[in-house]
Protein backbone atom coordinates (compact mmCIF):
# COMPACT_ATOMS: atom_id res chain seq x y z
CA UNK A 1 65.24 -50.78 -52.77
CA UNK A 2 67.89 -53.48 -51.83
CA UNK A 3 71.23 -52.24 -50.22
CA UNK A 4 74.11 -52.57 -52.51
CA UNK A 5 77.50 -53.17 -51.33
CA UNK A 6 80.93 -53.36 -53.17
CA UNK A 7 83.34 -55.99 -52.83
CA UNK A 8 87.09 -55.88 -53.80
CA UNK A 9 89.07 -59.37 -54.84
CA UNK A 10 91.86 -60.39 -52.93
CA UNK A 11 94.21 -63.35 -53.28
CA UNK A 12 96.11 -64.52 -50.31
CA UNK A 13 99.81 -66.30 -49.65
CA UNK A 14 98.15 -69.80 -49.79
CA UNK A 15 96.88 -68.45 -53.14
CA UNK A 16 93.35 -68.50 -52.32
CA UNK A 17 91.04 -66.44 -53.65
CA UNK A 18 88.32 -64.13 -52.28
CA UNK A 19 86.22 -61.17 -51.57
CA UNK A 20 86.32 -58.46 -49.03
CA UNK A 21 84.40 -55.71 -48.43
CA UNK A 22 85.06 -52.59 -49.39
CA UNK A 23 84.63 -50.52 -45.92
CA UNK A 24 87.65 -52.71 -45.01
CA UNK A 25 89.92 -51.92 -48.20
CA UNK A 26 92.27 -48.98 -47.80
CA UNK A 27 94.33 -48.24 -50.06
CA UNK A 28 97.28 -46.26 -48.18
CA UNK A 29 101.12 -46.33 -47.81
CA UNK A 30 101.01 -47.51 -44.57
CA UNK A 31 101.06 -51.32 -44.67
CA UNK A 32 98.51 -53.29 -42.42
CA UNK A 33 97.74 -56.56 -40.97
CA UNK A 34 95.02 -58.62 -40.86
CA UNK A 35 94.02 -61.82 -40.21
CA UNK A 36 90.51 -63.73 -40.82
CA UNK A 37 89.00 -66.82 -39.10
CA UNK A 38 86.44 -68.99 -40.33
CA UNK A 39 84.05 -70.40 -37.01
CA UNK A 40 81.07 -72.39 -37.40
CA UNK A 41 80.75 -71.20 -41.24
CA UNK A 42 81.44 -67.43 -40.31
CA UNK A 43 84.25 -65.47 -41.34
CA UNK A 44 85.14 -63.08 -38.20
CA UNK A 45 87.79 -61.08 -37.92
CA UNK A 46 90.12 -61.48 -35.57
CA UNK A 47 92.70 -58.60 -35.64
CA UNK A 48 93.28 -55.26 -37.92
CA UNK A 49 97.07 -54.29 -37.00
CA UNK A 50 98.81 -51.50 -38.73
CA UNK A 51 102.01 -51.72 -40.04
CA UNK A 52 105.19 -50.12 -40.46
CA UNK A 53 105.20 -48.65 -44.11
CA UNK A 54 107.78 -51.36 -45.40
């Protein structure tokens, strides 16, 4: 039986559009910051910050 996973659409300030996984969606007050990069055809992550709450 194949492994499903759930995604969650997001849209970012360049207006580009995508898909994240869901493990790394939280919805909270606390505001976080994140930031993607795309190497050799990868997306990696490159750093999970939180925020302040503003």
């Amino acid at each position: 039986m194949p492994i499903l996973l759930d995604w969650t659409p997001v849209k970012l300030q360049n207006r580009k559009k995508g898909w994240v996984l869901n493990r790394y969606v939280y919805d909270s007050e606390t505001d976080y910051r994140v930031s993607f990069v795309r190497t050799r055809g990868q997306w990696r992550l490159r750093y999970f910050l939180p925020g302040n709450g503003n």
